[in-house]
PDB file of N, CA and C in Angstrom:
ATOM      1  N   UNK A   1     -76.602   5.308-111.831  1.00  0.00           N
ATOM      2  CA  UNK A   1     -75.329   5.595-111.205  1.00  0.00           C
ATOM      3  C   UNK A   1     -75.286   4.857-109.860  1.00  0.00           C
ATOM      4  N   UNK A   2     -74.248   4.210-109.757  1.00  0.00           N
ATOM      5  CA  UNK A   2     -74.000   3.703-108.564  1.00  0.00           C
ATOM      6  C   UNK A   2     -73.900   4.377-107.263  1.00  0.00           C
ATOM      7  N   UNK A   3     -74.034   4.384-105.750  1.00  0.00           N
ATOM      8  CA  UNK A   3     -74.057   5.107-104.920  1.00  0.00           C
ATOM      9  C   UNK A   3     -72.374   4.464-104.292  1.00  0.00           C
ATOM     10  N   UNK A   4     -71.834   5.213-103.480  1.00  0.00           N
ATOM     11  CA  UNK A   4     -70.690   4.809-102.470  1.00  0.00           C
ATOM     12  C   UNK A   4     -70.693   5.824-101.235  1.00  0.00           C
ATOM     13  N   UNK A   5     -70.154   5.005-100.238  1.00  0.00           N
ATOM     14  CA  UNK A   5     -69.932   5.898 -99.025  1.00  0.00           C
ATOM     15  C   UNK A   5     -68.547   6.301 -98.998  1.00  0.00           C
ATOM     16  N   UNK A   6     -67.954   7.078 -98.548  1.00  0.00           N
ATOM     17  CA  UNK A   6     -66.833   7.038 -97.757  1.00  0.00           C
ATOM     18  C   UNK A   6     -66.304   7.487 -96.632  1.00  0.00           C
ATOM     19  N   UNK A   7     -65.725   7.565 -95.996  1.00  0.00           N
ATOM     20  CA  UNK A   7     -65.036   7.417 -94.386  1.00  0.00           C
ATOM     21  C   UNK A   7     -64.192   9.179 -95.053  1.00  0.00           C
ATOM     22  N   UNK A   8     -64.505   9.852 -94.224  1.00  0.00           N
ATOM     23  CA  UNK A   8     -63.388  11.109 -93.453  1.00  0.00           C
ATOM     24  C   UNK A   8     -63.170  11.519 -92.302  1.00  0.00           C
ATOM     25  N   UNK A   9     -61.866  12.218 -91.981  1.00  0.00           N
ATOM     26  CA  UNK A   9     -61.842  12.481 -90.663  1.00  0.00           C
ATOM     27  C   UNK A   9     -62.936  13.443 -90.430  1.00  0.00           C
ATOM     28  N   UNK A  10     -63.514  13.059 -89.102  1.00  0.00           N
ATOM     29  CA  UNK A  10     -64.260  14.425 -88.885  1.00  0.00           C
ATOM     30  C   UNK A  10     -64.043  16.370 -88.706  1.00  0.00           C
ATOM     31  N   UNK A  11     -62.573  16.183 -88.845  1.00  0.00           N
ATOM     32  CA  UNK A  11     -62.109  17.571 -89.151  1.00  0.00           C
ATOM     33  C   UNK A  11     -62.373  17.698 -90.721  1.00  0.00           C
ATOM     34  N   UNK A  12     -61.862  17.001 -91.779  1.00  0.00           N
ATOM     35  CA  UNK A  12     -62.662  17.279 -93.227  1.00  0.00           C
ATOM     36  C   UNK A  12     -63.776  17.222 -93.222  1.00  0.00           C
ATOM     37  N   UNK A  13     -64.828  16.779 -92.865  1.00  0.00           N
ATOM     38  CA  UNK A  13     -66.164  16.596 -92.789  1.00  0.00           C
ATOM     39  C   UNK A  13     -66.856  18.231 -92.330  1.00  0.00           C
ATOM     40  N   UNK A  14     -66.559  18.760 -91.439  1.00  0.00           N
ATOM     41  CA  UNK A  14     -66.118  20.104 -90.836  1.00  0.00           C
ATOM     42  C   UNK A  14     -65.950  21.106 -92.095  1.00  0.00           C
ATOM     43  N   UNK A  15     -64.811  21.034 -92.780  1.00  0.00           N
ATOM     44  CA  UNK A  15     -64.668  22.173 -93.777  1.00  0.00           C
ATOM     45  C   UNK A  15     -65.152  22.018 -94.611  1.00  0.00           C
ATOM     46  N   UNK A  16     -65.677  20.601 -95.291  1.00  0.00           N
ATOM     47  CA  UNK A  16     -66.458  20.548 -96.068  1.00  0.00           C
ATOM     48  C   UNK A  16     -67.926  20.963 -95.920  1.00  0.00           C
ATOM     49  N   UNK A  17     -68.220  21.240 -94.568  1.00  0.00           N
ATOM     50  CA  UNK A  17     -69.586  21.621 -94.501  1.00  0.00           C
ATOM     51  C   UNK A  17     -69.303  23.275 -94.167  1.00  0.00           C
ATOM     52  N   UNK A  18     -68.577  23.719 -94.386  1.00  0.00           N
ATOM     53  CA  UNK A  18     -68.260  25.333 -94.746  1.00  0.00           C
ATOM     54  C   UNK A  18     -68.487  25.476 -96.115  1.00  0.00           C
ATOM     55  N   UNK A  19     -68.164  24.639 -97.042  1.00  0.00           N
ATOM     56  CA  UNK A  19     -68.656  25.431 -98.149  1.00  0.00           C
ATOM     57  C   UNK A  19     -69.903  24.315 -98.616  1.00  0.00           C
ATOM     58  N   UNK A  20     -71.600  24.663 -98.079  1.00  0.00           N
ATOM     59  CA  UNK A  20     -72.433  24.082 -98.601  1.00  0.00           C
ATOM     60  C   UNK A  20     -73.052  24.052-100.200  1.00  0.00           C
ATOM     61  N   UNK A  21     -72.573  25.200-100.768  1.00  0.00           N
ATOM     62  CA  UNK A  21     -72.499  25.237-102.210  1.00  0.00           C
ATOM     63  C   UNK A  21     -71.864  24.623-103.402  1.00  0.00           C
ATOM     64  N   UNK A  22     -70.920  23.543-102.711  1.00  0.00           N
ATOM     65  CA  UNK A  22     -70.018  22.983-103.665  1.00  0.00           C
ATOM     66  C   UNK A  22     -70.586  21.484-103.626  1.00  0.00           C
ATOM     67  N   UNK A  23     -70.507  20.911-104.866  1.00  0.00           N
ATOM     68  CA  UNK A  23     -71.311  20.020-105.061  1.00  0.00           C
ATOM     69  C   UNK A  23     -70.105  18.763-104.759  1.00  0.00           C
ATOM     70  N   UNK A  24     -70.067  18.202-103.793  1.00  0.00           N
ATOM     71  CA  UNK A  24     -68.713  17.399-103.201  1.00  0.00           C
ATOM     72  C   UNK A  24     -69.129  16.453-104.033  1.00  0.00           C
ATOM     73  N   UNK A  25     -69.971  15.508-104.255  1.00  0.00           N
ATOM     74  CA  UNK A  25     -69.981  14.415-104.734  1.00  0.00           C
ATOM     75  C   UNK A  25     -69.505  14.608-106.638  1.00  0.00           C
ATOM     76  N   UNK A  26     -69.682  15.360-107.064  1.00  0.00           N
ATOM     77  CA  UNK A  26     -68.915  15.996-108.315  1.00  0.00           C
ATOM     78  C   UNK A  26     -67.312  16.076-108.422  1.00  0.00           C
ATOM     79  N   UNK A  27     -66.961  16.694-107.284  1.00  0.00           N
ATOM     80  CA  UNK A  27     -65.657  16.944-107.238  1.00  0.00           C
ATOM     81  C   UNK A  27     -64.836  15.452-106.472  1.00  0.00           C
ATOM     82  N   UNK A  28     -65.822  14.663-105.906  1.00  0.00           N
ATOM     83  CA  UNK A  28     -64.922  13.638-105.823  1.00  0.00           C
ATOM     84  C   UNK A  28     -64.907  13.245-107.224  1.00  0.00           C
ATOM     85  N   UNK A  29     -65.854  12.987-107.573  1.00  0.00           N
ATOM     86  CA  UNK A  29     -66.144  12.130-109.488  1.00  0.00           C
ATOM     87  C   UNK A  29     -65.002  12.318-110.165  1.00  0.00           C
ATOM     88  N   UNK A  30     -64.598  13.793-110.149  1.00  0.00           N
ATOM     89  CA  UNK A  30     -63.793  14.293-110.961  1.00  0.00           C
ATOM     90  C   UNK A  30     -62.399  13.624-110.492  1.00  0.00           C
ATOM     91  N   UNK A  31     -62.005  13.661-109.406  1.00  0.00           N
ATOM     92  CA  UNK A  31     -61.154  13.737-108.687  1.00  0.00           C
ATOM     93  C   UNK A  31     -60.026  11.776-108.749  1.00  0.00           C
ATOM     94  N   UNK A  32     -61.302  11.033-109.167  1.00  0.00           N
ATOM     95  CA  UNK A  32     -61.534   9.704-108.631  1.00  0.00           C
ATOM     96  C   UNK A  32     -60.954   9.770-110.409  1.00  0.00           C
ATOM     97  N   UNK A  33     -61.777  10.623-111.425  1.00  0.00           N
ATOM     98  CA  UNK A  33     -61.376  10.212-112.788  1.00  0.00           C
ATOM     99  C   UNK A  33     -59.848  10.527-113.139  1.00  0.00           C
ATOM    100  N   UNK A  34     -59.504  11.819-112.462  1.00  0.00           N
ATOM    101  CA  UNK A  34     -58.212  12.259-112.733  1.00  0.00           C
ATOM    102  C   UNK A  34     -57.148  10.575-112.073  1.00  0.00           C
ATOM    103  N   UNK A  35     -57.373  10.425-111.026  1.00  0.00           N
ATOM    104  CA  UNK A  35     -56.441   9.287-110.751  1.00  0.00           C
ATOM    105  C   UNK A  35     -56.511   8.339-111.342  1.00  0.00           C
ATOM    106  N   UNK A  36     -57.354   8.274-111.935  1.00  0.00           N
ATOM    107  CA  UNK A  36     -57.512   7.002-112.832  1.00  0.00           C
ATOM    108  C   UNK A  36     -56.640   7.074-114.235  1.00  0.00           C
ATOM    109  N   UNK A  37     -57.000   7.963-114.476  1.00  0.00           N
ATOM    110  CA  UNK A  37     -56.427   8.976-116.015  1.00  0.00           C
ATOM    111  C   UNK A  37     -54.997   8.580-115.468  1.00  0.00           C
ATOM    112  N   UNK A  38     -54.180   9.177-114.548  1.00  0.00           N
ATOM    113  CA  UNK A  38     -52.555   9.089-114.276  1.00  0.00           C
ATOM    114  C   UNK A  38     -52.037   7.758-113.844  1.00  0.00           C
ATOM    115  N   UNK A  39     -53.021   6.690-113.104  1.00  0.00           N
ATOM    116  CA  UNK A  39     -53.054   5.683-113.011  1.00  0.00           C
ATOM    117  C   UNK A  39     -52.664   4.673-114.635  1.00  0.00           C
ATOM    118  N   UNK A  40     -53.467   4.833-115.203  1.00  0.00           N
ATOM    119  CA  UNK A  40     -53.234   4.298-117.042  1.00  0.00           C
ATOM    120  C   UNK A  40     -52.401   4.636-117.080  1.00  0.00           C
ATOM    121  N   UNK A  41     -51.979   6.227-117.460  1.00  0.00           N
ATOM    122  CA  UNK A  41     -50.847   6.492-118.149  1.00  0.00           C
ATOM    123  C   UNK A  41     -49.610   5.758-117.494  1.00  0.00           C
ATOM    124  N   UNK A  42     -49.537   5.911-116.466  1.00  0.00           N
ATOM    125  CA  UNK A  42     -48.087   5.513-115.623  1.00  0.00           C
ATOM    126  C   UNK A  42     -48.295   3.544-115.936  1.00  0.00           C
ATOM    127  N   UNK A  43     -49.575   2.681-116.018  1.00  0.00           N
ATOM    128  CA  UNK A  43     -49.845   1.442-116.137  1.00  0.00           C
ATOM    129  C   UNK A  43     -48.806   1.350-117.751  1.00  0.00           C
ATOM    130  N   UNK A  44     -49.395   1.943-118.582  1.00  0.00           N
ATOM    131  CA  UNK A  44     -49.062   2.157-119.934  1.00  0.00           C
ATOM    132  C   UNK A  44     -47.192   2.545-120.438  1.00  0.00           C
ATOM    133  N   UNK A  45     -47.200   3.356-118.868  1.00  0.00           N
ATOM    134  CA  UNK A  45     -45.610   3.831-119.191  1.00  0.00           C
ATOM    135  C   UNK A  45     -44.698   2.766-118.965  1.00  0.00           C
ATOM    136  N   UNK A  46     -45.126   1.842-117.834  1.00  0.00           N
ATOM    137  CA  UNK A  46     -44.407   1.164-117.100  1.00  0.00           C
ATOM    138  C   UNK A  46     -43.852  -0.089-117.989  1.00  0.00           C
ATOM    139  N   UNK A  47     -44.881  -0.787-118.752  1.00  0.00           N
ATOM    140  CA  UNK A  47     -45.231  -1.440-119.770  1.00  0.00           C
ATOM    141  C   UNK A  47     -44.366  -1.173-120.522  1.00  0.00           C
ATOM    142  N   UNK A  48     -44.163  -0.568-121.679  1.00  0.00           N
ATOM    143  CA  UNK A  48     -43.300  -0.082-122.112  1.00  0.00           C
ATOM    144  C   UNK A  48     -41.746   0.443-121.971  1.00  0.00           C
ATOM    145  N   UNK A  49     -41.641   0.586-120.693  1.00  0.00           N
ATOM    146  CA  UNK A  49     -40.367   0.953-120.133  1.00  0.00           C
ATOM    147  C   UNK A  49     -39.553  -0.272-119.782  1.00  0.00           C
ATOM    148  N   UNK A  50     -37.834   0.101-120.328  1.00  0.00           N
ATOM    149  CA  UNK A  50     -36.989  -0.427-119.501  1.00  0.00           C
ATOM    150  C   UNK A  50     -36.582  -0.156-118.781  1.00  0.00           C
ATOM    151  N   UNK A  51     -36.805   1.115-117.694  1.00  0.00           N
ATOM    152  CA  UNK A  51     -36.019   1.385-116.544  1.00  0.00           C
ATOM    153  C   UNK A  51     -36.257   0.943-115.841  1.00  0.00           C
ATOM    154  N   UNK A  52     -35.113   0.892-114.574  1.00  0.00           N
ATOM    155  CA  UNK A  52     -35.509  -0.740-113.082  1.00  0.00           C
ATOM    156  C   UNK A  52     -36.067   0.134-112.123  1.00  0.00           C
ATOM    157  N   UNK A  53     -36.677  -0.109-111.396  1.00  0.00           N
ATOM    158  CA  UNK A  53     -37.585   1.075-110.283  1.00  0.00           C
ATOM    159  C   UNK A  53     -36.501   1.689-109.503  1.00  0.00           C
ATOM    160  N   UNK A  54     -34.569   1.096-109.397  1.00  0.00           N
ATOM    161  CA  UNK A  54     -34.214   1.785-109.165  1.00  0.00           C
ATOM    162  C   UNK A  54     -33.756   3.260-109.481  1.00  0.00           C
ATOM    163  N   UNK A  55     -33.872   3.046-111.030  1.00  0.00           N
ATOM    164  CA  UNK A  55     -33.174   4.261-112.330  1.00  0.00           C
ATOM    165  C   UNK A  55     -34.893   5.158-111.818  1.00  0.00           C
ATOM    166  N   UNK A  56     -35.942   4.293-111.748  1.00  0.00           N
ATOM    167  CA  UNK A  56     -36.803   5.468-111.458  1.00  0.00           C
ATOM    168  C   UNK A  56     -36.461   6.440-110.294  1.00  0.00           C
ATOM    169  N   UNK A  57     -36.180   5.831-109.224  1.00  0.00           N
ATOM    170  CA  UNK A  57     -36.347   6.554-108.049  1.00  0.00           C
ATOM    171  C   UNK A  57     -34.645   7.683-108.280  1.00  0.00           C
ATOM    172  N   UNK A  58     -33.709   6.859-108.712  1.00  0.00           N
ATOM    173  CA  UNK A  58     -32.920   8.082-108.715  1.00  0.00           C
ATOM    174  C   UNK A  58     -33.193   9.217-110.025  1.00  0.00           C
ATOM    175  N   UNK A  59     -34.011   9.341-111.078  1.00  0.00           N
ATOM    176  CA  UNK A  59     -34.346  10.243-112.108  1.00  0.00           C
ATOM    177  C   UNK A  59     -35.640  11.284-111.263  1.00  0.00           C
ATOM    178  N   UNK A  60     -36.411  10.058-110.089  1.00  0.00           N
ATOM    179  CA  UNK A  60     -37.600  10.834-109.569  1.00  0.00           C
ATOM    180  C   UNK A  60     -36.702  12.443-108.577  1.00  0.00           C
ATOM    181  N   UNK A  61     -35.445  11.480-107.661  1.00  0.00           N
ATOM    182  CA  UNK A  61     -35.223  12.351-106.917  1.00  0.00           C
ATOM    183  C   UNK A  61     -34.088  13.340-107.554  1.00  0.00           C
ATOM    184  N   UNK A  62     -34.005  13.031-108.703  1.00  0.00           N
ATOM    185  CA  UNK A  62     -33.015  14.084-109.373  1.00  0.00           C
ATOM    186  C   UNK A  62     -33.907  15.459-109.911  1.00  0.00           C
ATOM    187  N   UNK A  63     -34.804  15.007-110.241  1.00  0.00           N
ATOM    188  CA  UNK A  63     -36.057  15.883-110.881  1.00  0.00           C
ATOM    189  C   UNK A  63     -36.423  16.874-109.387  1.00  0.00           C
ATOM    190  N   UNK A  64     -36.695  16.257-108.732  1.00  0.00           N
ATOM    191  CA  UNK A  64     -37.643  16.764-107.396  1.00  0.00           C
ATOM    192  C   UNK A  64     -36.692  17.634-107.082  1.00  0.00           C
ATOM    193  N   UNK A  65     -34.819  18.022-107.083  1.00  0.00           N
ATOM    194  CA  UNK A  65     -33.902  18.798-106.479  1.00  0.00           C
ATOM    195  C   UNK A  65     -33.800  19.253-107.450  1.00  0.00           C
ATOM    196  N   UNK A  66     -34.080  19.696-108.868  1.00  0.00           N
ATOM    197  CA  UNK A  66     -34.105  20.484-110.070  1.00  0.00           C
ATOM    198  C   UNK A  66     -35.101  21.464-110.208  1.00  0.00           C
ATOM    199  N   UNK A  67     -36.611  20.766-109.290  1.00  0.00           N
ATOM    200  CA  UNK A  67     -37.835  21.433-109.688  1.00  0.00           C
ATOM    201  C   UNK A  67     -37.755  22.073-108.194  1.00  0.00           C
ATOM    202  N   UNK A  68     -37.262  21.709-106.653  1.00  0.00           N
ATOM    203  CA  UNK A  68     -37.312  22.678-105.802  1.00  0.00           C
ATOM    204  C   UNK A  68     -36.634  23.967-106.017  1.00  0.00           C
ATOM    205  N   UNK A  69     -34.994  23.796-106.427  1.00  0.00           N
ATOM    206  CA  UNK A  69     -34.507  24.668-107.145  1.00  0.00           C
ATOM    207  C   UNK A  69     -34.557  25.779-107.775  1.00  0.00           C
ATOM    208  N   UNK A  70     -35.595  25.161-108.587  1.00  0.00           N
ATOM    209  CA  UNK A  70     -36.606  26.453-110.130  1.00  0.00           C
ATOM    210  C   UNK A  70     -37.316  27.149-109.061  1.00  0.00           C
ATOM    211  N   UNK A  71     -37.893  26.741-108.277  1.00  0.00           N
ATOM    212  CA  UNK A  71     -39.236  27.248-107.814  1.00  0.00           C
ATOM    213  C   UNK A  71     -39.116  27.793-106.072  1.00  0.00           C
ATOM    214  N   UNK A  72     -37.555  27.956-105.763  1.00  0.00           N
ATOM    215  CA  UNK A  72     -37.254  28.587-104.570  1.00  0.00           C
ATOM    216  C   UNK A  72     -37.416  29.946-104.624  1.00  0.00           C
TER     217      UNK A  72
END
């Protein structure tokens, strides 16, 4: 397995050392796979799609005032 560093603010660095039981380098793993996972799919969607990034952004912000809505 490969090793990597990464850079946090020293206020995360802080809460992360509140919980010494959690295995951080796991939960980045996981974390790093999930974006990857939504990364494809959306690579894959895009591909396939004819909508113009403008039809995206007005379906994104039509959604986002439908789903604040539900969930006020």
């Amino acid at each position: 397995m490969t090793t990597m560093t990464l850079a946090v603010p020293n206020e995360l660095k802080h809460k992360l050392d509140e919980f010494p039981e959690m295995n951080w380098s796991e939960i980045a793993r996981q974390a790093f796979m999930q974006k990857i996972r939504d990364l494809e799919f959306l690579k894959k969607f895009k591909e396939n799609s004819t909508m113009t990034e403008e039809d995206a952004l007005k379906l994104g912000a039509e959604l986002n005032k439908k789903l604040a809505k539900k969930y006020r």
